[in-house]
C-alpha atoms as a PDB file:
ATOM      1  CA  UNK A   1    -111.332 109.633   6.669  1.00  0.00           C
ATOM      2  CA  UNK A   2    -109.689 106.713   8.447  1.00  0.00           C
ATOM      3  CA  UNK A   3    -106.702 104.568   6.872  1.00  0.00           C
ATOM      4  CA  UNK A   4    -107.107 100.932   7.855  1.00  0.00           C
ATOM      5  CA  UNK A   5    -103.697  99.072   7.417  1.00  0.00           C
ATOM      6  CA  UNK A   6    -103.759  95.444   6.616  1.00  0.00           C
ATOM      7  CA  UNK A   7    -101.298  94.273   8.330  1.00  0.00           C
ATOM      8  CA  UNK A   8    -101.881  90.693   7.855  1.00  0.00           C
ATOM      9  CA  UNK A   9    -101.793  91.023   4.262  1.00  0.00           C
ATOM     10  CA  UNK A  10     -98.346  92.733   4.440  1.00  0.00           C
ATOM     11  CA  UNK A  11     -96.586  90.343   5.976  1.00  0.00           C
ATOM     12  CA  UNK A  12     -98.199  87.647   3.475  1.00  0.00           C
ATOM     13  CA  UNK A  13     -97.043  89.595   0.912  1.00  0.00           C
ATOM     14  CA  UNK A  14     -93.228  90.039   2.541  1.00  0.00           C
ATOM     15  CA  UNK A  15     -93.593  86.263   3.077  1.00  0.00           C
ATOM     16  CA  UNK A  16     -94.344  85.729  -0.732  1.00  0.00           C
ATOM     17  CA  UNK A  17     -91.745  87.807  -1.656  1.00  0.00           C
ATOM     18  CA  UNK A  18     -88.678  86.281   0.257  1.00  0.00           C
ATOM     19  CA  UNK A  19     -89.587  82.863  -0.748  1.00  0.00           C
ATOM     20  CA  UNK A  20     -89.369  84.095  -4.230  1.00  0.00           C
ATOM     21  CA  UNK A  21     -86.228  85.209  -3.644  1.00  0.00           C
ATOM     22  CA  UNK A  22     -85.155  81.997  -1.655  1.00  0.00           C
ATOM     23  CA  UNK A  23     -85.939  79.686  -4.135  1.00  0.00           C
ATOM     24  CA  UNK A  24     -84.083  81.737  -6.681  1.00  0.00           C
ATOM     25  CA  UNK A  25     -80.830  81.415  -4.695  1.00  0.00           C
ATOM     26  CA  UNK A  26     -81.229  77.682  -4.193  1.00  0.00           C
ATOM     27  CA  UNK A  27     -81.174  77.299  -7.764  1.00  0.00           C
ATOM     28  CA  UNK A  28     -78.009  79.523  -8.130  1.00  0.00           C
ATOM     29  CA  UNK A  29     -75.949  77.353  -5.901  1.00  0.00           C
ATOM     30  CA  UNK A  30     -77.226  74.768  -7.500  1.00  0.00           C
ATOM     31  CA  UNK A  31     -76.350  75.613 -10.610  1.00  0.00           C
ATOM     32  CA  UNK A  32     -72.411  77.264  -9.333  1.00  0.00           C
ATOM     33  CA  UNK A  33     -72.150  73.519  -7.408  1.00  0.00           C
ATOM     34  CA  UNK A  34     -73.022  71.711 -11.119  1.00  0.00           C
ATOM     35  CA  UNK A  35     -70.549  73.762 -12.696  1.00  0.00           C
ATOM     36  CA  UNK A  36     -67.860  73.512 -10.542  1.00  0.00           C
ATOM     37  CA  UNK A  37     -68.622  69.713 -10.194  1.00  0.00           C
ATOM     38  CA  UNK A  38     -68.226  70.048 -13.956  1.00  0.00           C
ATOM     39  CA  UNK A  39     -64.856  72.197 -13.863  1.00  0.00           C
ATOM     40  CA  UNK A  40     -63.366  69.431 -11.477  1.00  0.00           C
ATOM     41  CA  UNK A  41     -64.364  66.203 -13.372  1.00  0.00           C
ATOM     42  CA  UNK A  42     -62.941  68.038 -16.784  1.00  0.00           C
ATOM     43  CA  UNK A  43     -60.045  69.377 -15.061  1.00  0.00           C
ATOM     44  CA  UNK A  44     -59.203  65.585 -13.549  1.00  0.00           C
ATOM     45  CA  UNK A  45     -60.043  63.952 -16.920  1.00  0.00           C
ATOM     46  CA  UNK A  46     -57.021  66.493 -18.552  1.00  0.00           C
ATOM     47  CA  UNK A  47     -55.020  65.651 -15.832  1.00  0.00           C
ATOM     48  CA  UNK A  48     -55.219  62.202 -15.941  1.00  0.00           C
ATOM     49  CA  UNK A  49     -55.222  62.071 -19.850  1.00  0.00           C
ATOM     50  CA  UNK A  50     -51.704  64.221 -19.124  1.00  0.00           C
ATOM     51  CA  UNK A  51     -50.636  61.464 -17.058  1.00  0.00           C
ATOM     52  CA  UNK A  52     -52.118  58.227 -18.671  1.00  0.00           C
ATOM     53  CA  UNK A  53     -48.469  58.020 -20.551  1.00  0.00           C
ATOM     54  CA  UNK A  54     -46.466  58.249 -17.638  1.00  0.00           C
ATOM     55  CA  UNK A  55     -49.029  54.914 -15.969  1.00  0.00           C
ATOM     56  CA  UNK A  56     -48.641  52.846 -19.340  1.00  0.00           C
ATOM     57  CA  UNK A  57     -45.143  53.750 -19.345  1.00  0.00           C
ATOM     58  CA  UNK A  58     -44.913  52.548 -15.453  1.00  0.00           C
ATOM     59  CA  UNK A  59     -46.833  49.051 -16.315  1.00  0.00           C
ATOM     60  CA  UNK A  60     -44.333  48.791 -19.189  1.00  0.00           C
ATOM     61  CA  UNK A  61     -41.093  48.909 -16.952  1.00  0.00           C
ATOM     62  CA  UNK A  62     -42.487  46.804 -13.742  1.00  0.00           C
ATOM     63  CA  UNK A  63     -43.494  44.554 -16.921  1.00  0.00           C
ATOM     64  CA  UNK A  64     -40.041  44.023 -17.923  1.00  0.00           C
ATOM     65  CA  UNK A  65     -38.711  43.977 -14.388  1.00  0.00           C
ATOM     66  CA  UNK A  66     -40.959  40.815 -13.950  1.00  0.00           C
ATOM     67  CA  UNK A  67     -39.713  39.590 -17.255  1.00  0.00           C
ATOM     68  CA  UNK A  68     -35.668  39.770 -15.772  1.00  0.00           C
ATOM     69  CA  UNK A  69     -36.803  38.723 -12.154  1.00  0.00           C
ATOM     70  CA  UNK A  70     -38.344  35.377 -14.103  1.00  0.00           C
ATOM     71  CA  UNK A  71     -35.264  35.097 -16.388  1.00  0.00           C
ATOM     72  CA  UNK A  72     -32.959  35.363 -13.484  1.00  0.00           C
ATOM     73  CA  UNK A  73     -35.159  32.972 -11.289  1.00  0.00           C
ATOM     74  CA  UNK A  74     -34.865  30.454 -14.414  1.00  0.00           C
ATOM     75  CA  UNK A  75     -31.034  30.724 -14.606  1.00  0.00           C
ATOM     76  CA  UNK A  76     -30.620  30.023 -11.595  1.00  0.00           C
ATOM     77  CA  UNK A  77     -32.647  27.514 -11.126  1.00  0.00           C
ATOM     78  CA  UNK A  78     -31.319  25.684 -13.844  1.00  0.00           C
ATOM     79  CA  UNK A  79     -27.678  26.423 -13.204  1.00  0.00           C
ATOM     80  CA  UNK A  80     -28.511  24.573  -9.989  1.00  0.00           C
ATOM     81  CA  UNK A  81     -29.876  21.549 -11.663  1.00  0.00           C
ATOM     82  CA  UNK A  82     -26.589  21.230 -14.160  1.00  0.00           C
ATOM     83  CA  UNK A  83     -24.147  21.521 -11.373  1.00  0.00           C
ATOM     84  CA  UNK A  84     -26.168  19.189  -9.323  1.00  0.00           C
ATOM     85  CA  UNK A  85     -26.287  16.876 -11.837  1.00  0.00           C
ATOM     86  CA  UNK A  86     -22.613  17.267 -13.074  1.00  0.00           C
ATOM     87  CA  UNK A  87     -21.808  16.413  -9.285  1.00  0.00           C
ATOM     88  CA  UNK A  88     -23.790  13.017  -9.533  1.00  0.00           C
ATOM     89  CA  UNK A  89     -21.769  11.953 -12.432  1.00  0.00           C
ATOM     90  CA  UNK A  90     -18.736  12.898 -11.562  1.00  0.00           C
ATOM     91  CA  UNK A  91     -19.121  11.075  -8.180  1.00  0.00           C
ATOM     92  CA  UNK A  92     -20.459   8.182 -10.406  1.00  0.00           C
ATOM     93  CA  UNK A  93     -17.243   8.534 -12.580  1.00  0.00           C
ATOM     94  CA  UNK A  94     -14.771   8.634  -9.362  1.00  0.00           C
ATOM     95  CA  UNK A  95     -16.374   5.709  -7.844  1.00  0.00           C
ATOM     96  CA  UNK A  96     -16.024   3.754 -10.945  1.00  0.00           C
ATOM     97  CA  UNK A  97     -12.767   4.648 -11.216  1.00  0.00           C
ATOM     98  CA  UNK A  98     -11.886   3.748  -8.300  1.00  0.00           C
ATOM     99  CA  UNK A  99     -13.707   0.328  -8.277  1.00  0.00           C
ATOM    100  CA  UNK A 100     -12.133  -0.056 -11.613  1.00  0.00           C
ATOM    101  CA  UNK A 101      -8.354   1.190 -10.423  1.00  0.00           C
ATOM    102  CA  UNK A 102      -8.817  -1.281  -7.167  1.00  0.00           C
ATOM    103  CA  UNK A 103      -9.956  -4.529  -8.914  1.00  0.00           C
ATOM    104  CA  UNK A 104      -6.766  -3.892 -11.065  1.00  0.00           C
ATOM    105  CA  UNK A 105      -4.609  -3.146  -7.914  1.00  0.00           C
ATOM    106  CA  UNK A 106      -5.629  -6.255  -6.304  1.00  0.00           C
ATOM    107  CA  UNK A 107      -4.815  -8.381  -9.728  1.00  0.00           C
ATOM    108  CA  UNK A 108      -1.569  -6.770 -10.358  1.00  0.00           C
ATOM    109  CA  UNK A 109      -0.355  -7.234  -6.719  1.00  0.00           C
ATOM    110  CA  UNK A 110      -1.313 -10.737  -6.974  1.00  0.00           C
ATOM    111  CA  UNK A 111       0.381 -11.042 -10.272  1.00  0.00           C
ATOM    112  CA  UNK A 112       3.264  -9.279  -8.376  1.00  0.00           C
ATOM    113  CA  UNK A 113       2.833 -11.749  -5.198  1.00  0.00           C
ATOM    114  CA  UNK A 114       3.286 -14.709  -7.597  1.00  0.00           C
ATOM    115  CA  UNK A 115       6.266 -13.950  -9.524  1.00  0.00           C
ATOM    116  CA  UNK A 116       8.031 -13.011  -6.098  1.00  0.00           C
ATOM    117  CA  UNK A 117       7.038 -16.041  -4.687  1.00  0.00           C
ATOM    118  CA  UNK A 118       8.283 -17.947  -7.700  1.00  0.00           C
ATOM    119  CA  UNK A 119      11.797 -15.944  -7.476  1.00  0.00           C
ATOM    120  CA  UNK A 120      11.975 -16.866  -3.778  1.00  0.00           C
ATOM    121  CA  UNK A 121      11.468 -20.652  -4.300  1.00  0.00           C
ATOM    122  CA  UNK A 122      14.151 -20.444  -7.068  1.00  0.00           C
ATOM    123  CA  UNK A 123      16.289 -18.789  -4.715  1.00  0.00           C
ATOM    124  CA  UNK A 124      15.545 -21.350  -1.772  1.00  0.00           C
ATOM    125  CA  UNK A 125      16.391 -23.988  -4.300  1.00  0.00           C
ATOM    126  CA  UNK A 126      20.025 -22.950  -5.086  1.00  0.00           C
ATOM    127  CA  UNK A 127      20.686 -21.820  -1.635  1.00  0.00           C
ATOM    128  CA  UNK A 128      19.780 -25.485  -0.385  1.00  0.00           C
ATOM    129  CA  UNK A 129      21.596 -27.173  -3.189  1.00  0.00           C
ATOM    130  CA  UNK A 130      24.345 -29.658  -1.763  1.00  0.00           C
ATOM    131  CA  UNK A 131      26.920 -29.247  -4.429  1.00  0.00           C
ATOM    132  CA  UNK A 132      26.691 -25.766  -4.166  1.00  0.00           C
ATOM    133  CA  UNK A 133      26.906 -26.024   0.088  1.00  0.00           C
ATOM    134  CA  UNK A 134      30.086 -28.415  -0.077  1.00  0.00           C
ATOM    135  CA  UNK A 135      31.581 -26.434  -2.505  1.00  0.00           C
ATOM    136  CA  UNK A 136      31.229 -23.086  -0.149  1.00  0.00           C
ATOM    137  CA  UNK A 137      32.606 -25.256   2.728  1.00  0.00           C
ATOM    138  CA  UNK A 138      35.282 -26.444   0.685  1.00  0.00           C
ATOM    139  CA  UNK A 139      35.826 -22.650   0.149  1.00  0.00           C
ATOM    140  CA  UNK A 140      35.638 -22.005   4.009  1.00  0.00           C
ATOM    141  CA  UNK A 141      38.256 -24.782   5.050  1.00  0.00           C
ATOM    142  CA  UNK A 142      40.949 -24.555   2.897  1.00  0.00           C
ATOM    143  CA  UNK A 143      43.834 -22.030   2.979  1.00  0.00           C
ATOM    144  CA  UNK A 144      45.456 -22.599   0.158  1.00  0.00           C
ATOM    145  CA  UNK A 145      44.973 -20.179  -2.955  1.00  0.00           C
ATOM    146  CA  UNK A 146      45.010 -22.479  -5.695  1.00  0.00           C
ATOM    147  CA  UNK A 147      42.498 -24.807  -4.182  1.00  0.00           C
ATOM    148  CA  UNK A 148      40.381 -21.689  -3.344  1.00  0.00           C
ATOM    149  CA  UNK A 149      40.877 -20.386  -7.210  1.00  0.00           C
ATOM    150  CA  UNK A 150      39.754 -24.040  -7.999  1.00  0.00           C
ATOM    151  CA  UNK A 151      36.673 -24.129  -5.926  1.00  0.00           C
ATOM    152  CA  UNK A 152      35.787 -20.704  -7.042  1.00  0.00           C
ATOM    153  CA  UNK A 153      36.033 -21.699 -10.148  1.00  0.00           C
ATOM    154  CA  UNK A 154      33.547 -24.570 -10.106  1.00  0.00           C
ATOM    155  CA  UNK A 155      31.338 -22.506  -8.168  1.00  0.00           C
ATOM    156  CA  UNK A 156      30.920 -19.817 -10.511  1.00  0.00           C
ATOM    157  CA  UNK A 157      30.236 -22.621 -13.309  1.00  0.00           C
ATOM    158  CA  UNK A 158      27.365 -23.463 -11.459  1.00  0.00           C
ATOM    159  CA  UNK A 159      25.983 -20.101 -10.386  1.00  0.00           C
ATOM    160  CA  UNK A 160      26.515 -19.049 -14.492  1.00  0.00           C
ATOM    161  CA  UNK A 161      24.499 -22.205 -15.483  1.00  0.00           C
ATOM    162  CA  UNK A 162      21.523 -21.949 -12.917  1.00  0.00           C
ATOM    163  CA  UNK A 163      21.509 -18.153 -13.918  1.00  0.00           C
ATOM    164  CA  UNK A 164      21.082 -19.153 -17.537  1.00  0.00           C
ATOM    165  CA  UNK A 165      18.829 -21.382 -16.579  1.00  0.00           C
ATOM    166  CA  UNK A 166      16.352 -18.523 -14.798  1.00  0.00           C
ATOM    167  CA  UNK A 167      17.564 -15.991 -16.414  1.00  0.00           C
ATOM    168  CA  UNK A 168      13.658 -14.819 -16.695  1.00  0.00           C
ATOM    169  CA  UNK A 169      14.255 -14.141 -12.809  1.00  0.00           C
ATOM    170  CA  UNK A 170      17.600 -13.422 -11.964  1.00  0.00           C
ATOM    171  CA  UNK A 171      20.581 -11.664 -14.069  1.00  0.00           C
ATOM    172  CA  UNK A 172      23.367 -12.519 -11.714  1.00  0.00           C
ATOM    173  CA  UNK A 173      24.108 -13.861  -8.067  1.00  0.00           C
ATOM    174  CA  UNK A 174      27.158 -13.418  -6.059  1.00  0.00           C
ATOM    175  CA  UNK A 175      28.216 -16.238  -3.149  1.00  0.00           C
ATOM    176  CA  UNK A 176      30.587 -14.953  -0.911  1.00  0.00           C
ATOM    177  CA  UNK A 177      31.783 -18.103   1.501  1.00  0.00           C
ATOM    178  CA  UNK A 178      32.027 -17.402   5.586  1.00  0.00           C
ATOM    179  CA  UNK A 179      35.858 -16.269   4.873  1.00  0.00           C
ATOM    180  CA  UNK A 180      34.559 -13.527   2.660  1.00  0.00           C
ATOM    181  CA  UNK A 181      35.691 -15.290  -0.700  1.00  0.00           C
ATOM    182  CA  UNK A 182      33.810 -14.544  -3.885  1.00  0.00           C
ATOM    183  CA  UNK A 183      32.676 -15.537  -7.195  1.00  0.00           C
ATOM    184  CA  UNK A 184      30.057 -14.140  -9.316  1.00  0.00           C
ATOM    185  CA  UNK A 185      28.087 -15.664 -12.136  1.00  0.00           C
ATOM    186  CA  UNK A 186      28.927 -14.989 -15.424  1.00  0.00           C
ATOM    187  CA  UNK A 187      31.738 -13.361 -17.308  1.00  0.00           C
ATOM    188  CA  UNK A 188      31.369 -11.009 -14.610  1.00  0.00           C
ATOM    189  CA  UNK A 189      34.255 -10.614 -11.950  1.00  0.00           C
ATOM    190  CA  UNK A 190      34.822  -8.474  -8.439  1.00  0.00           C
ATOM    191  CA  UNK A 191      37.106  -5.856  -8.636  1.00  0.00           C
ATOM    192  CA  UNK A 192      40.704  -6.841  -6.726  1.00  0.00           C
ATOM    193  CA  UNK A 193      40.304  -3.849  -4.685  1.00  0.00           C
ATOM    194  CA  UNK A 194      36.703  -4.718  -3.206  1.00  0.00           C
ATOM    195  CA  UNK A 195      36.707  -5.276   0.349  1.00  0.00           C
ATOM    196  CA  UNK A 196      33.653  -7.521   0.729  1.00  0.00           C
ATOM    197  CA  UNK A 197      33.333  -7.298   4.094  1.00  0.00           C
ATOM    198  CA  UNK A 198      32.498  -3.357   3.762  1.00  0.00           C
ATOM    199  CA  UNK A 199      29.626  -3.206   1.281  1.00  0.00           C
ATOM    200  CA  UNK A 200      27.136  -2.349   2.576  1.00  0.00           C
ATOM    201  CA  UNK A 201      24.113  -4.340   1.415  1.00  0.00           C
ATOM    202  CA  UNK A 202      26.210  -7.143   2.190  1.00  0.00           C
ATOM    203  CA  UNK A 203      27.181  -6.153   5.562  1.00  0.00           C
ATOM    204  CA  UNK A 204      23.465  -5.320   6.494  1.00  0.00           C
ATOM    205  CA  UNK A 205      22.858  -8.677   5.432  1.00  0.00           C
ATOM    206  CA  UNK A 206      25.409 -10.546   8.086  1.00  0.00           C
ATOM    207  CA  UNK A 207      24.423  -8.104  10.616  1.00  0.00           C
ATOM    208  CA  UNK A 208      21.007  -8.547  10.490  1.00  0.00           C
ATOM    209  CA  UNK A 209      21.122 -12.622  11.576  1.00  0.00           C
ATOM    210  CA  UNK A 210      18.509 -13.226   9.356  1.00  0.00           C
ATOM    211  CA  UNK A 211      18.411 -16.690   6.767  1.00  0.00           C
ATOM    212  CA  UNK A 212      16.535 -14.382   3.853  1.00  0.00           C
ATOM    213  CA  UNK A 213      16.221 -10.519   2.622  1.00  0.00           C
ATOM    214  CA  UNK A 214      14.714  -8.810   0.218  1.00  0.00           C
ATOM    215  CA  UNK A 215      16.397  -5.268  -0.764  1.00  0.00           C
ATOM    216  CA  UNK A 216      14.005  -2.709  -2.068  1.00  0.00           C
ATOM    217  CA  UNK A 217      15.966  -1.147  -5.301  1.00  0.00           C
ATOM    218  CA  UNK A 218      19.555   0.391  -4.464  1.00  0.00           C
ATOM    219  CA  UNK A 219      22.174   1.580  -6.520  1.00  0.00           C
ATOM    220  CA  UNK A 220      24.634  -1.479  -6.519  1.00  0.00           C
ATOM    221  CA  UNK A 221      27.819  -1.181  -4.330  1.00  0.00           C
ATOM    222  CA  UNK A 222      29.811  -4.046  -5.380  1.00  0.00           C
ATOM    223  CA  UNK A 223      32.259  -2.628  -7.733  1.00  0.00           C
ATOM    224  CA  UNK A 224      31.519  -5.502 -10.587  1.00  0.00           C
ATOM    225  CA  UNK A 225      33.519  -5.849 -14.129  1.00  0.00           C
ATOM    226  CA  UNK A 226      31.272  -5.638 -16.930  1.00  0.00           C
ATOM    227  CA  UNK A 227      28.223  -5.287 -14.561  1.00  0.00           C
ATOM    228  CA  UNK A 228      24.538  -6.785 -15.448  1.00  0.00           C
ATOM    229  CA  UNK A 229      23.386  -7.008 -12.309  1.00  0.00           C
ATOM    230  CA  UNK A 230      21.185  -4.064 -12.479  1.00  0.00           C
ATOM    231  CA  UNK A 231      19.421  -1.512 -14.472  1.00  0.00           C
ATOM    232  CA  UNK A 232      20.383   1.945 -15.082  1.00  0.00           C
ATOM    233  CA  UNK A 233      22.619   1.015 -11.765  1.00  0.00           C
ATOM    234  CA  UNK A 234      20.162   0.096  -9.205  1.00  0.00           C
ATOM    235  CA  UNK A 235      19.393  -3.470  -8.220  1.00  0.00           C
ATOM    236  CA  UNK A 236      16.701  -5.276  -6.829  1.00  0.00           C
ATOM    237  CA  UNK A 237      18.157  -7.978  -4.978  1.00  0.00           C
ATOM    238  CA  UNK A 238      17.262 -10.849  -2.485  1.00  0.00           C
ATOM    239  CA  UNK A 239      20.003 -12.377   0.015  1.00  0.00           C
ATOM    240  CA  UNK A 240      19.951 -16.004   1.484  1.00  0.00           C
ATOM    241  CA  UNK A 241      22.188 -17.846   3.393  1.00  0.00           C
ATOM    242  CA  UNK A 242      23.555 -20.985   2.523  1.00  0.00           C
ATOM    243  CA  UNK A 243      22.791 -24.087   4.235  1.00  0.00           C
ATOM    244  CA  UNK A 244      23.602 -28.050   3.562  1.00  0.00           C
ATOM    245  CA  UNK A 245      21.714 -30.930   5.262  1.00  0.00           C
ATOM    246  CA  UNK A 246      24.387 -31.987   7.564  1.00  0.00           C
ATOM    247  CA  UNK A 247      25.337 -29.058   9.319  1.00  0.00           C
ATOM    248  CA  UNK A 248      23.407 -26.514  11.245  1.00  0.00           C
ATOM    249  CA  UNK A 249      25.501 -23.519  10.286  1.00  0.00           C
ATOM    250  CA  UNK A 250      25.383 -21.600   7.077  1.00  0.00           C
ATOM    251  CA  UNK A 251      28.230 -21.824   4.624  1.00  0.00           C
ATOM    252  CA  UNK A 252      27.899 -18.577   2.994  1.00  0.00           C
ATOM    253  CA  UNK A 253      25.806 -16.045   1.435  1.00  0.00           C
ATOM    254  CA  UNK A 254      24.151 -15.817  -2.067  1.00  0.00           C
ATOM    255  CA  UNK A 255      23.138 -12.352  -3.160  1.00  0.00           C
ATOM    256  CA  UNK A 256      20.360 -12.876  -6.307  1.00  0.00           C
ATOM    257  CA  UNK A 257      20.625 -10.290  -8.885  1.00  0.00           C
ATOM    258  CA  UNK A 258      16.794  -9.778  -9.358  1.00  0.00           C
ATOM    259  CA  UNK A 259      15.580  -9.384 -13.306  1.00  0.00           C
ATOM    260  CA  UNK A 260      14.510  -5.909 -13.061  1.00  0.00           C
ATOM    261  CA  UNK A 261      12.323  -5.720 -16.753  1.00  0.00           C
ATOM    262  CA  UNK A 262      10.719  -8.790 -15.859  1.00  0.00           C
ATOM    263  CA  UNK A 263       9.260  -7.281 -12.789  1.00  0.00           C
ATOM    264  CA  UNK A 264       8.303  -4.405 -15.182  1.00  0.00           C
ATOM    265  CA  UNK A 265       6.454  -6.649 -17.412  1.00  0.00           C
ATOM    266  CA  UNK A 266       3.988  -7.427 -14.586  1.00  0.00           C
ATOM    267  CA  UNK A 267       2.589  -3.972 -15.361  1.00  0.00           C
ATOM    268  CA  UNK A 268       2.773  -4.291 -18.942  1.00  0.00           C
ATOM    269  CA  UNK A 269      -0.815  -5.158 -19.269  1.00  0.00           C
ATOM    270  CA  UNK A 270      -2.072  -3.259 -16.602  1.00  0.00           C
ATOM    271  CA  UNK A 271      -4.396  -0.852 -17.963  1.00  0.00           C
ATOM    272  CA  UNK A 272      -5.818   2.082 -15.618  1.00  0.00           C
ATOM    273  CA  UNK A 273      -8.834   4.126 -16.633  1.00  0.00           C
ATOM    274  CA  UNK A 274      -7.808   8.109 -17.355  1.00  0.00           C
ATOM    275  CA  UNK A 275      -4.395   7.792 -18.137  1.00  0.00           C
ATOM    276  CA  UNK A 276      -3.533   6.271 -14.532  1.00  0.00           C
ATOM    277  CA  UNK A 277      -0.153   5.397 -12.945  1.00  0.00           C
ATOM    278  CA  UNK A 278       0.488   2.704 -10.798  1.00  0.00           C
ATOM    279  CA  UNK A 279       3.954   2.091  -8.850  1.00  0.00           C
ATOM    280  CA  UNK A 280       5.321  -0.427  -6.320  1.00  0.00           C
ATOM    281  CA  UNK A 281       5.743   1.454  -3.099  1.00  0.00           C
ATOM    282  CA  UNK A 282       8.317  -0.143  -0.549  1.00  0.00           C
ATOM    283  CA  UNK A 283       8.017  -0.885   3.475  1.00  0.00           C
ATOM    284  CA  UNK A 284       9.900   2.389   3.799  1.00  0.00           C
ATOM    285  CA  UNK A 285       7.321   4.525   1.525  1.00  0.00           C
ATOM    286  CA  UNK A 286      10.325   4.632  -1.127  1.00  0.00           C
ATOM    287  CA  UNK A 287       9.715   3.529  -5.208  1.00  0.00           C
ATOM    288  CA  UNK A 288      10.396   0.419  -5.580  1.00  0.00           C
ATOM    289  CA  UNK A 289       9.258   0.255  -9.589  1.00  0.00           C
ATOM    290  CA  UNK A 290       8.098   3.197 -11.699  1.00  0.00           C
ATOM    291  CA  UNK A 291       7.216   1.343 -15.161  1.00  0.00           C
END
């Protein structure tokens, strides 16, 4: 009895059977890989519904950083604008100001100019006035003392009544004759003890060689009787020297007593924008009026 063995059929049958068994383990790792695809999309969806608050509350806070960053950007901004702005009118103020303070600089000097001018020709007059000159010769010639108490005498009648007369300009003048004699106008009178030749503003005056002199305010050093010559003590006063038509040589000296409130009253209109102050400055960078 012989056994025949098919092999060929065996192996077909082996075949058979591991692809079976292959295709059955395909569709177990399929079927693992699904659910772990599954396990990783729910696990990722729980994780970011854990986290979702922590991302809204993230967008919330760069939110209002945006919102302060603007707000600050605006301030700023606008800040800029006022101060630029408040600069451009205050340089518009100052300049009108200043045009405005200038236009009434240049009218008050003028006003100023004129009613110094006028004092000086007033002065110029008297100090080339002929009775006045021979009278101050008179004065210079003779030794006697009652001739010189005479002439003195009808000098100061003439210095009171020209005084009266600008009494807007001056409020007193003192001639003082080459040998140093006085007389004053008004009920005013030297004291015995002055030594004329030793005040000062007077002995700048002769020292200086000049025929006119203006005296930026000083406190008065002629010791005077019943004094009006000045206000609260300081003077303002303009010196010229005497002169007649027929001789070359000046008789004397007459010291004007300048009307210190009527200078003032050159200011009394003045009228500076914010509260200004305006004062007459002399050569020598002292105060020569503070109205």
């Amino acid at each position: 009895m012989k056994i025949r063995f098919d092999v060929k059929g065996f192996f077909n049958r082996i075949k058979t059977l591991s692809l079976k068994k292959l295709k059955k383990f395909k569709e177990m790792v399929i079927l693992k890989s699904h659910f772990i695809k599954n396990s990783d999309e729910k696990e990722t969806n729980e994780r970011k519904g854990i986290f979702m608050p922590f991302f809204r509350l993230k967008d919330v806070s760069i939110g209002i950083k945006l919102n302060v960053i603007v707000t600050l950007v605006l301030t700023v901004s606008l800040s800029i604008v006022i101060f630029y702005s408040f600069g451009i009118v205050r340089n518009i103020l100052i300049e009108q100001a200043k045009d405005g303070t200038l236009q009434v600089s240049k009218q008050t000097s003028s006003n100023m100019r004129m009613l110094l001018e006028t004092v000086e020709q007033e002065a110029m007059v008297l100090s080339r006035d002929e009775q006045i000159a021979d009278i101050i010769s008179n004065l210079n010639e003779v030794e006697d003392e009652v001739l010189q108490s005479r002439y003195s005498g009808q000098l100061k009648a003439l210095l009171t009544d020209y005084t009266e007369q600008k009494s807007n300009h001056f409020y007193s003048i003192l001639a003082i004759s080459n040998n140093y004699i006085t007389s004053i106008s008004g009920q005013q009178i030297l004291s015995h003890n002055t030594n004329i030749q030793e005040i000062e503003s007077v002995k700048t005056f002769l020292e200086s060689g000049e025929n006119s002199k203006w005296y930026d305010p000083y406190i008065q050093d002629v010791e005077i009787h019943q004094d009006t010559t000045g206000l609260s003590g300081k003077v303002v006063t303009l010196a010229k020297s005497i002169f007649s038509k027929t001789k070359l040589k000046s008789q004397g000296q007459l010291f004007f007593y300048i009307n210190y409130e009527n200078l003032g009253r050159v200011f009394s209109d003045v009228d500076l924008s914010y509260d200004g102050i305006m004062y007459i400055v002399g050569n020598d960078y002292n105060i020569v009026m503070n109205p």
